[in-house]
N, C-alpha and C. Protein backbone atom coordinates (compact mmCIF):
# COMPACT_ATOMS: atom_id res chain seq x y z
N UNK A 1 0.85 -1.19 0.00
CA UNK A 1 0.00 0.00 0.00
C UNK A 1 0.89 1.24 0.00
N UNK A 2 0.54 2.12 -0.73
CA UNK A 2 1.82 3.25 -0.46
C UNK A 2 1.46 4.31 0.51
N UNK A 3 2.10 5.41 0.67
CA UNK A 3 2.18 5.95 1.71
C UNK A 3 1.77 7.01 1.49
N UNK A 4 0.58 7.25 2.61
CA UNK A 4 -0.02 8.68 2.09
C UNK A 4 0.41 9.84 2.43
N UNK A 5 1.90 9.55 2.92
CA UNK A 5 2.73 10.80 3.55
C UNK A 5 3.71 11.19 2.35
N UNK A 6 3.31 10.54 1.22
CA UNK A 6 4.98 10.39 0.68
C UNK A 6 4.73 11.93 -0.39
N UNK A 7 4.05 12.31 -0.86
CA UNK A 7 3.93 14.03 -1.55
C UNK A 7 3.73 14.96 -0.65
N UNK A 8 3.32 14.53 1.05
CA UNK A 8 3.68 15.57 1.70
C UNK A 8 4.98 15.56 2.57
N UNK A 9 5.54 14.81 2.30
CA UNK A 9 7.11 14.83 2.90
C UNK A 9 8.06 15.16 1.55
N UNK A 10 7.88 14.20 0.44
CA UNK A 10 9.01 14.24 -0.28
C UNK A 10 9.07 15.98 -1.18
N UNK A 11 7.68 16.54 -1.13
CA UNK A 11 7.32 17.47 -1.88
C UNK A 11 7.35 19.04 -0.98
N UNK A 12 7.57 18.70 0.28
CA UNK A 12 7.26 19.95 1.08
C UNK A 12 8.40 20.94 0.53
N UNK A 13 8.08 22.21 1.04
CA UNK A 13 9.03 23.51 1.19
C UNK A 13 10.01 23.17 2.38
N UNK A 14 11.17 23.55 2.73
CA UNK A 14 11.72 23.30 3.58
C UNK A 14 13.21 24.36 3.71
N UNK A 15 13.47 24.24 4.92
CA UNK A 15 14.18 25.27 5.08
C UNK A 15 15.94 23.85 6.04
N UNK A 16 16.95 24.55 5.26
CA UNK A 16 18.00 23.31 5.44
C UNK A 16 19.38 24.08 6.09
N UNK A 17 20.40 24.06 6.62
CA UNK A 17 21.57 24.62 6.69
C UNK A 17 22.28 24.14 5.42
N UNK A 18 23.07 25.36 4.81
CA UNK A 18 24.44 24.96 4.21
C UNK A 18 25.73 25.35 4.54
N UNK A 19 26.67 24.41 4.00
CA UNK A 19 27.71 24.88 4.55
C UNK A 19 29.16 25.08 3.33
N UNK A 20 29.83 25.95 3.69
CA UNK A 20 30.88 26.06 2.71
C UNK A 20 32.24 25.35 3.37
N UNK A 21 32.70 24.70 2.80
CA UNK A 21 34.07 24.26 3.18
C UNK A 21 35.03 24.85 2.79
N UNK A 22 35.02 25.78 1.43
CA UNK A 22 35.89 26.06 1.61
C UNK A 22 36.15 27.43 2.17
N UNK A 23 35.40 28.18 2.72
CA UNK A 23 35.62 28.87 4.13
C UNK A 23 36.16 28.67 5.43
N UNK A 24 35.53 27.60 5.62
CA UNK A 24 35.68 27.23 6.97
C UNK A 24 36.99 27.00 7.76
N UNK A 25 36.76 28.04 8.89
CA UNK A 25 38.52 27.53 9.18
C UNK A 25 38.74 26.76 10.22
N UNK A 26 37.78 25.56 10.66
CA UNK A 26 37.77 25.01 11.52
C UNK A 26 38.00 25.61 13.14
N UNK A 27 37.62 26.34 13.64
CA UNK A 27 37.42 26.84 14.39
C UNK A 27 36.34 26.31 15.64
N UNK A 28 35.69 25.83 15.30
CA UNK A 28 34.59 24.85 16.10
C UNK A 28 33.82 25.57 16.92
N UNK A 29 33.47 27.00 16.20
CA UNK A 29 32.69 28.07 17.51
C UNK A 29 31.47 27.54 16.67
N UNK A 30 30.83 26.41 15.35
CA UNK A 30 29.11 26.07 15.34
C UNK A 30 28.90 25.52 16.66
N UNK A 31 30.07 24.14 16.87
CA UNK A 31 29.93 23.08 17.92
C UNK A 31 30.03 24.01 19.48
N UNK A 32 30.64 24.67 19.40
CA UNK A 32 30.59 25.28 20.59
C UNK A 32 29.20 25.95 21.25
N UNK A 33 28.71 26.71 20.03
CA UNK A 33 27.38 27.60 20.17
C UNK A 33 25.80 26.81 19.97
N UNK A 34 26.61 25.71 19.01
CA UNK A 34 25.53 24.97 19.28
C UNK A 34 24.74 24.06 20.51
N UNK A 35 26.39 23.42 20.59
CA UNK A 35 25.71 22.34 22.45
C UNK A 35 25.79 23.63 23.55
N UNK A 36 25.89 24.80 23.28
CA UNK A 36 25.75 25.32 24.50
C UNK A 36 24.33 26.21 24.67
N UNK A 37 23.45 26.32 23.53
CA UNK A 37 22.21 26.27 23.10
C UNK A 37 21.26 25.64 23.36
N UNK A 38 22.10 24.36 23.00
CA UNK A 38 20.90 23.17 22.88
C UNK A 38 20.58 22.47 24.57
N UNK A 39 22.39 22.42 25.26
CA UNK A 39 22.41 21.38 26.38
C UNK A 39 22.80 22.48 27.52
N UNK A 40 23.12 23.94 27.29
CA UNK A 40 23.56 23.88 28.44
C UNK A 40 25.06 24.20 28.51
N UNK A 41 25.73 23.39 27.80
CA UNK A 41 27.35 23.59 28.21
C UNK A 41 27.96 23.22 26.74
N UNK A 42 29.10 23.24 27.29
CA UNK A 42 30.13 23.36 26.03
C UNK A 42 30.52 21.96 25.65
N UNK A 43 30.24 21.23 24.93
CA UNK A 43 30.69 19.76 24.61
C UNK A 43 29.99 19.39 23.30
N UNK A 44 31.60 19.86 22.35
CA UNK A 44 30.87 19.24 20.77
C UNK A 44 30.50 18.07 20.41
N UNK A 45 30.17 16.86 21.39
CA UNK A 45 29.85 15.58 21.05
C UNK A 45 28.22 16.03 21.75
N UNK A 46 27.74 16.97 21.81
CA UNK A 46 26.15 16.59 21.72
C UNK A 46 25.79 17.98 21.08
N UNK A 47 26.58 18.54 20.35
CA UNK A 47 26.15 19.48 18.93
C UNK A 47 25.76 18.94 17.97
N UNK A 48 25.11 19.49 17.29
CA UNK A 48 23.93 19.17 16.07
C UNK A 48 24.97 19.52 15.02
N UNK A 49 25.72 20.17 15.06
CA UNK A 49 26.49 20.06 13.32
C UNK A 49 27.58 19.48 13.98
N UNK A 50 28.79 19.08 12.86
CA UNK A 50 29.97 18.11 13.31
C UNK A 50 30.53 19.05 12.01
N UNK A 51 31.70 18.73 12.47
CA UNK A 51 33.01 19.55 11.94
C UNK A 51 33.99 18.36 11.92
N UNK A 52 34.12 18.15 10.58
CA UNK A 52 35.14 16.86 9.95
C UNK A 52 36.43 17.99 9.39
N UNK A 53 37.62 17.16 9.65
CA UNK A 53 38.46 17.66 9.33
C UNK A 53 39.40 16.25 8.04
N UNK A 54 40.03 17.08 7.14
CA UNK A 54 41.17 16.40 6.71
C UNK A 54 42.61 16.77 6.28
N UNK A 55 43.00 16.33 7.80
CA UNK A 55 44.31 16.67 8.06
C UNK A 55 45.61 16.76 6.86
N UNK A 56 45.22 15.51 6.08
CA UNK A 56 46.03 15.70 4.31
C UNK A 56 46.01 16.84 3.31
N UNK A 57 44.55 17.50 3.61
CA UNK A 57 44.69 18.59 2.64
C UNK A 57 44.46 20.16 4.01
N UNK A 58 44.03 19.89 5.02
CA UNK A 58 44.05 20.81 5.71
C UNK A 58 42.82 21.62 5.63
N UNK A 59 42.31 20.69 5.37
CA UNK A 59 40.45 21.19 5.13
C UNK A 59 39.56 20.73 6.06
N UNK A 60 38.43 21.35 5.96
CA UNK A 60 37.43 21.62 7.32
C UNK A 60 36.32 21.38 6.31
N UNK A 61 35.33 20.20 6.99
CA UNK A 61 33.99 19.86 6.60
C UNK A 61 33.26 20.08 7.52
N UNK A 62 31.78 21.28 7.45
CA UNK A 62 30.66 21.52 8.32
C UNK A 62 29.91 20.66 8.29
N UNK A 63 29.42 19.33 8.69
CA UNK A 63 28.29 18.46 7.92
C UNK A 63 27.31 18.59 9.02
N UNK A 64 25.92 18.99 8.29
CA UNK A 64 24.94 19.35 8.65
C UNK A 64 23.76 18.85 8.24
N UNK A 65 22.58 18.62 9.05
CA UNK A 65 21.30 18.03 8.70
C UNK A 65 21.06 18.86 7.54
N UNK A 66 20.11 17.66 6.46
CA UNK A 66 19.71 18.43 5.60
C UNK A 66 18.21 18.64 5.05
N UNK A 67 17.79 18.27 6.15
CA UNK A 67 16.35 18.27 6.74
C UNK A 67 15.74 17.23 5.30
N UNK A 68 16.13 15.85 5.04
CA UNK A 68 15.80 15.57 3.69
C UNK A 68 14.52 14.91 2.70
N UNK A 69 14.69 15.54 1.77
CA UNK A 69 13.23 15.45 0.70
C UNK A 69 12.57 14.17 1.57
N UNK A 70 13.36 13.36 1.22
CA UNK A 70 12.91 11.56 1.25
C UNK A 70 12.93 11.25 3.43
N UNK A 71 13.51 12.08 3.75
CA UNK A 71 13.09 12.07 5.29
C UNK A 71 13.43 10.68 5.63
N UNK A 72 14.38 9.93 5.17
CA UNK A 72 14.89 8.52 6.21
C UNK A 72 14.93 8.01 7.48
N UNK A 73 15.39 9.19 8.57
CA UNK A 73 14.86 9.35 9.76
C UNK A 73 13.42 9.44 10.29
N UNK A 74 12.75 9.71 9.29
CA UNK A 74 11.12 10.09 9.81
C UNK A 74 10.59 8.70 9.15
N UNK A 75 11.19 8.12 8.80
CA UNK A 75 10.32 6.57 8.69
C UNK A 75 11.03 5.64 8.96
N UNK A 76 12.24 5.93 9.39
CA UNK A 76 12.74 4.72 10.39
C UNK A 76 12.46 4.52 11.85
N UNK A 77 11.99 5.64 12.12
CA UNK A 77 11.61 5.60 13.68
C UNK A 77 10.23 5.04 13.98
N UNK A 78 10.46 3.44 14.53
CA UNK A 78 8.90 3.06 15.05
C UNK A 78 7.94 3.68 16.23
N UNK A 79 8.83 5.04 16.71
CA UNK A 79 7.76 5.37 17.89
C UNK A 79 7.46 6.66 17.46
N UNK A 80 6.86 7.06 16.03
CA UNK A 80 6.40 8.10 15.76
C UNK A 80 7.24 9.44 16.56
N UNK A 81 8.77 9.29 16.35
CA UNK A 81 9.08 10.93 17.62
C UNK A 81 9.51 11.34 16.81
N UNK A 82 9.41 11.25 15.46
CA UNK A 82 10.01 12.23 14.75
C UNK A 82 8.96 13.21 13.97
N UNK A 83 9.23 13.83 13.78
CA UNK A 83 7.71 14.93 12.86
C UNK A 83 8.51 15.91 11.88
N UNK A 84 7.76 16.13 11.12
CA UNK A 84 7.75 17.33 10.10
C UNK A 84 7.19 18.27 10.22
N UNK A 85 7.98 19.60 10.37
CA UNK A 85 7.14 20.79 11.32
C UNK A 85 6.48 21.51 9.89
N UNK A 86 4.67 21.34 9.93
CA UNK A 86 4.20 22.37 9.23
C UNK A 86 4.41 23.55 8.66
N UNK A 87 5.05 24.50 9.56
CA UNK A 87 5.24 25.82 8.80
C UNK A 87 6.50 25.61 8.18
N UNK A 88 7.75 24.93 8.45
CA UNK A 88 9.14 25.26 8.02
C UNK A 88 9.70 24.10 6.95
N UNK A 89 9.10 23.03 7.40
CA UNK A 89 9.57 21.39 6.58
C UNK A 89 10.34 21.03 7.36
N UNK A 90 11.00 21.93 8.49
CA UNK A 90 11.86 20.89 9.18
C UNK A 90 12.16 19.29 10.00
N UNK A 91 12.59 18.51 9.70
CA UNK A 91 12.70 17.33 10.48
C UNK A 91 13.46 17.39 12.25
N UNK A 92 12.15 17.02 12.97
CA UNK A 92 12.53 17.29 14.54
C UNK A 92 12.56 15.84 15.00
N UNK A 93 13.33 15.48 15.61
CA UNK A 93 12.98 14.53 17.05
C UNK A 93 12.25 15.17 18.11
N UNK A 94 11.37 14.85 18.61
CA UNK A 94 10.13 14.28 19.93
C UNK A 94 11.07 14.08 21.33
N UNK A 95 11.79 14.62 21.90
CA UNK A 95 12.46 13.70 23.02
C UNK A 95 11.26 13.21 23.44
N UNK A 96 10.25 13.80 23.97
CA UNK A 96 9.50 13.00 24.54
C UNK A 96 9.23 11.67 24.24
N UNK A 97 9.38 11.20 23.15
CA UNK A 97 9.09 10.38 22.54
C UNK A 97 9.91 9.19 21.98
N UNK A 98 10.97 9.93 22.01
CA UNK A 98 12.02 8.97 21.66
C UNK A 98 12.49 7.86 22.75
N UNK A 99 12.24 6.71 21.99
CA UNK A 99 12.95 5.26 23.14
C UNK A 99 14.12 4.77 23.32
N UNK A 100 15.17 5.91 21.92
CA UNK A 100 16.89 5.54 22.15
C UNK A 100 17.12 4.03 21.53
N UNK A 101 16.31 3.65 20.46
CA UNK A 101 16.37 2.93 19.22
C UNK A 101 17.12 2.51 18.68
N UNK A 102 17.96 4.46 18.48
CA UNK A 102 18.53 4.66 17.47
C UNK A 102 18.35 4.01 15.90
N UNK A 103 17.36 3.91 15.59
CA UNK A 103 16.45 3.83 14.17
C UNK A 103 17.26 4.90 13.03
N UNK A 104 16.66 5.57 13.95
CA UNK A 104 16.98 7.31 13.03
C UNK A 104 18.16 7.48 12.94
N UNK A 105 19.29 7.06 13.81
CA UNK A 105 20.95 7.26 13.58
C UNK A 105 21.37 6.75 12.49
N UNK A 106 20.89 5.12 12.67
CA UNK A 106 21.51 4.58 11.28
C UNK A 106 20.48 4.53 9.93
N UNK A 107 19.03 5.20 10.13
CA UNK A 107 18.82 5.72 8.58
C UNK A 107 19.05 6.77 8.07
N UNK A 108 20.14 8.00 9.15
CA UNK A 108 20.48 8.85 8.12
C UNK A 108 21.90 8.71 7.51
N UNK A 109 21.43 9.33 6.51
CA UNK A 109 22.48 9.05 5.37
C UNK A 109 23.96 10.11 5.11
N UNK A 110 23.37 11.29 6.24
CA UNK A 110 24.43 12.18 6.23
C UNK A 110 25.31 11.71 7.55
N UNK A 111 24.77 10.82 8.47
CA UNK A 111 25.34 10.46 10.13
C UNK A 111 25.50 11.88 11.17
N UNK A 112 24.54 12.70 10.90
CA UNK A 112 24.63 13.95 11.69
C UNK A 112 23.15 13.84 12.67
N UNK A 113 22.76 12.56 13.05
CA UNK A 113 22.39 12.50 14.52
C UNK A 113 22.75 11.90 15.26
N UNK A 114 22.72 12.78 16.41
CA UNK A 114 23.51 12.43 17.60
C UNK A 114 22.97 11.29 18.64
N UNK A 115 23.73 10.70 19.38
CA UNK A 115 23.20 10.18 20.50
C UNK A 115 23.43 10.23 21.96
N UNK A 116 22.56 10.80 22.64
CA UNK A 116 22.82 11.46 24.34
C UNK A 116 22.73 10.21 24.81
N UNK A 117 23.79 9.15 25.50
CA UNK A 117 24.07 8.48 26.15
C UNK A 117 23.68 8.41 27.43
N UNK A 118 23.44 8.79 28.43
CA UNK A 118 23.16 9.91 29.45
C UNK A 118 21.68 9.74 29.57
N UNK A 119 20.92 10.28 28.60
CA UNK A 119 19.38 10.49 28.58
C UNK A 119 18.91 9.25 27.61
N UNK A 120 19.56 8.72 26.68
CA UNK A 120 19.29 7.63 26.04
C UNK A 120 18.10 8.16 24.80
N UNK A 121 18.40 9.26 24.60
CA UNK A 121 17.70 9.90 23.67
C UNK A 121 18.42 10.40 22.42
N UNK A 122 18.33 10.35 21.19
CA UNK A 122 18.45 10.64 19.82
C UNK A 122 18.50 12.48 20.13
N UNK A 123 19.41 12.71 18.82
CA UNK A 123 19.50 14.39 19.07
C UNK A 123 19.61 14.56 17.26
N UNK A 124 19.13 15.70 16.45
CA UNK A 124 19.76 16.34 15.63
C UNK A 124 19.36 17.82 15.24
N UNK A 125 19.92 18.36 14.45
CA UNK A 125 19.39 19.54 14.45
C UNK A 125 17.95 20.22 13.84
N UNK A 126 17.44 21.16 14.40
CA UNK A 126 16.08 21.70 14.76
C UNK A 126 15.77 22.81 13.64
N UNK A 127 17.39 23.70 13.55
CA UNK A 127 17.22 24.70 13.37
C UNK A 127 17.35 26.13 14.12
N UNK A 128 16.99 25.64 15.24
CA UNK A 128 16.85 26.35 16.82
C UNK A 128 16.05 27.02 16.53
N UNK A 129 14.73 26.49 15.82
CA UNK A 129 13.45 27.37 16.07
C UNK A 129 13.23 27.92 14.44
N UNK A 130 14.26 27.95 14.22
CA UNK A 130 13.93 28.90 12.92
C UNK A 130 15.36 30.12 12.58
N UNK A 131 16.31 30.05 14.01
CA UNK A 131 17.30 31.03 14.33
C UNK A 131 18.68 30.30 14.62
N UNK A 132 19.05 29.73 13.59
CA UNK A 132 20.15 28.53 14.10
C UNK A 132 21.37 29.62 14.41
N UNK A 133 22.04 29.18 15.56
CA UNK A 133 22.70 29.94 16.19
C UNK A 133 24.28 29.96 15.50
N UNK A 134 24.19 28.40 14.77
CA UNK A 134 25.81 28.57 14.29
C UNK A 134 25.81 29.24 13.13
N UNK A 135 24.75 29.62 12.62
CA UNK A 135 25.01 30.90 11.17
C UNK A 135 25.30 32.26 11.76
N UNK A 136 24.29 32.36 13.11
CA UNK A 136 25.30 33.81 13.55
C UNK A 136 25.82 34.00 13.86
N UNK A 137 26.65 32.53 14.74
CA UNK A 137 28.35 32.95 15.43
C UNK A 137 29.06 32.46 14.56
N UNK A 138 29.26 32.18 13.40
CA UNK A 138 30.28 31.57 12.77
C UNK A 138 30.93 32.84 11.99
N UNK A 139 31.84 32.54 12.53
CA UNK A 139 33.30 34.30 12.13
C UNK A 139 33.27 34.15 10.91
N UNK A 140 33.24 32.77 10.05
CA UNK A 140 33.74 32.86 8.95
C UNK A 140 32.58 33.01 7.75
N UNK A 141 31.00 33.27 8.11
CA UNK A 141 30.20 33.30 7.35
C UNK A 141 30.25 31.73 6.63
N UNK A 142 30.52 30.66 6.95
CA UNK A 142 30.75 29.39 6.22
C UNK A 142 29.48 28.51 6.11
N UNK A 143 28.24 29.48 6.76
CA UNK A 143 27.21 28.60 7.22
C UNK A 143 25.93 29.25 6.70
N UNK A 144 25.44 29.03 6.63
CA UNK A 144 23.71 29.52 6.06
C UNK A 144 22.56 28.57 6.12
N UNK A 145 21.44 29.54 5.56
CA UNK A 145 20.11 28.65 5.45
C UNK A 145 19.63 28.94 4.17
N UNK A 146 19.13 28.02 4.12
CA UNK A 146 18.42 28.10 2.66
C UNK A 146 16.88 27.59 2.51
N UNK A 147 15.83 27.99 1.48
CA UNK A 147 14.75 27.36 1.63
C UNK A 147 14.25 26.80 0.37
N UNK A 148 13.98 26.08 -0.15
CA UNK A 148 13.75 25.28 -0.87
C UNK A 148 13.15 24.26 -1.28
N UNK A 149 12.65 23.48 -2.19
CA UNK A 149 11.65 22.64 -2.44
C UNK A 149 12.14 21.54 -3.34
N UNK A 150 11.89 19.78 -2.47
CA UNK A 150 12.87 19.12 -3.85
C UNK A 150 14.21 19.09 -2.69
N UNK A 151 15.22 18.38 -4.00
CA UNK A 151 16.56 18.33 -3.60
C UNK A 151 17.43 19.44 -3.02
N UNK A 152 18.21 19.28 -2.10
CA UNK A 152 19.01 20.51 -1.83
C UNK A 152 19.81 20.88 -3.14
N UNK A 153 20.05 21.95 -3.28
CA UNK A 153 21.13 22.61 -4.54
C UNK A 153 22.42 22.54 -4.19
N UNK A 154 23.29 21.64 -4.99
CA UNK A 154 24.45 21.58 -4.97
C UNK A 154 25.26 22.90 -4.95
């Protein structure tokens, strides 16, 4: 039977972070501003973006949710905690809701959700409402939002 979610997920408007690499000067003030947003304190292992580095060429990767068309996370999770927020398209986790599965970790395809060990709850990024905090602290402008419909733009 197919899915009567699938033209309002795969088709929505949606609003995504991008990121430039080759800006970025690894600096780690997203991860910083982010877990201290989200949790409280300073610890980039429960920030919503991740900052890959490669030490061979001396380059800095922002990898960031990309809130996506096809939503992998939002149908791998059997306890309904994930949702698609009406006004924005964004893809949220439910803490409330979440049973620490981790479903949603290994169906996304970018690996930019987190897992709070601790609370035993799934984490990724929100957006922070609509005001993601690492586009306005990031010195290097390496970060943005974009809104769009369909595939992200290369």
């Amino acid at each position: 039977m197919p899915d009567p979610n699938f033209s309002k997920v795969r088709f929505r408007e949606r609003n995504a972070l991008v990121a430039e690499s080759k800006v970025c000067t690894g600096c780690r003030t997203c991860e910083v501003i982010c877990s201290l947003t989200h949790e409280g304190c300073v610890d980039p292992e429960k920030s919503r973006i991740l900052l890959k580095s490669n030490a061979f060429k001396g380059s800095f990767i922002p990898v960031v949710c990309r809130h996506c068309s096809d939503a992998p996370c939002y149908y791998a999770c059997p306890e309904d905690a994930i949702e698609i927020d009406a006004v924005d398209g964004t893809v949220k986790i439910r803490e409330e809701k979440c049973t620490g599965c981790r479903s949603c970790e290994t169906a996304c395809p970018y690996k930019v959700i987190g897992f709070d060990t601790d609370r035993q709850k799934a984490f990724k990024c929100d957006l922070c409402g609509g005001d993601p905090q690492c586009v306005d602290w990031c010195p290097m402008n390496a970060l943005g939002i974009v809104s769009f419909k369909g595939k992200i733009p290369k």
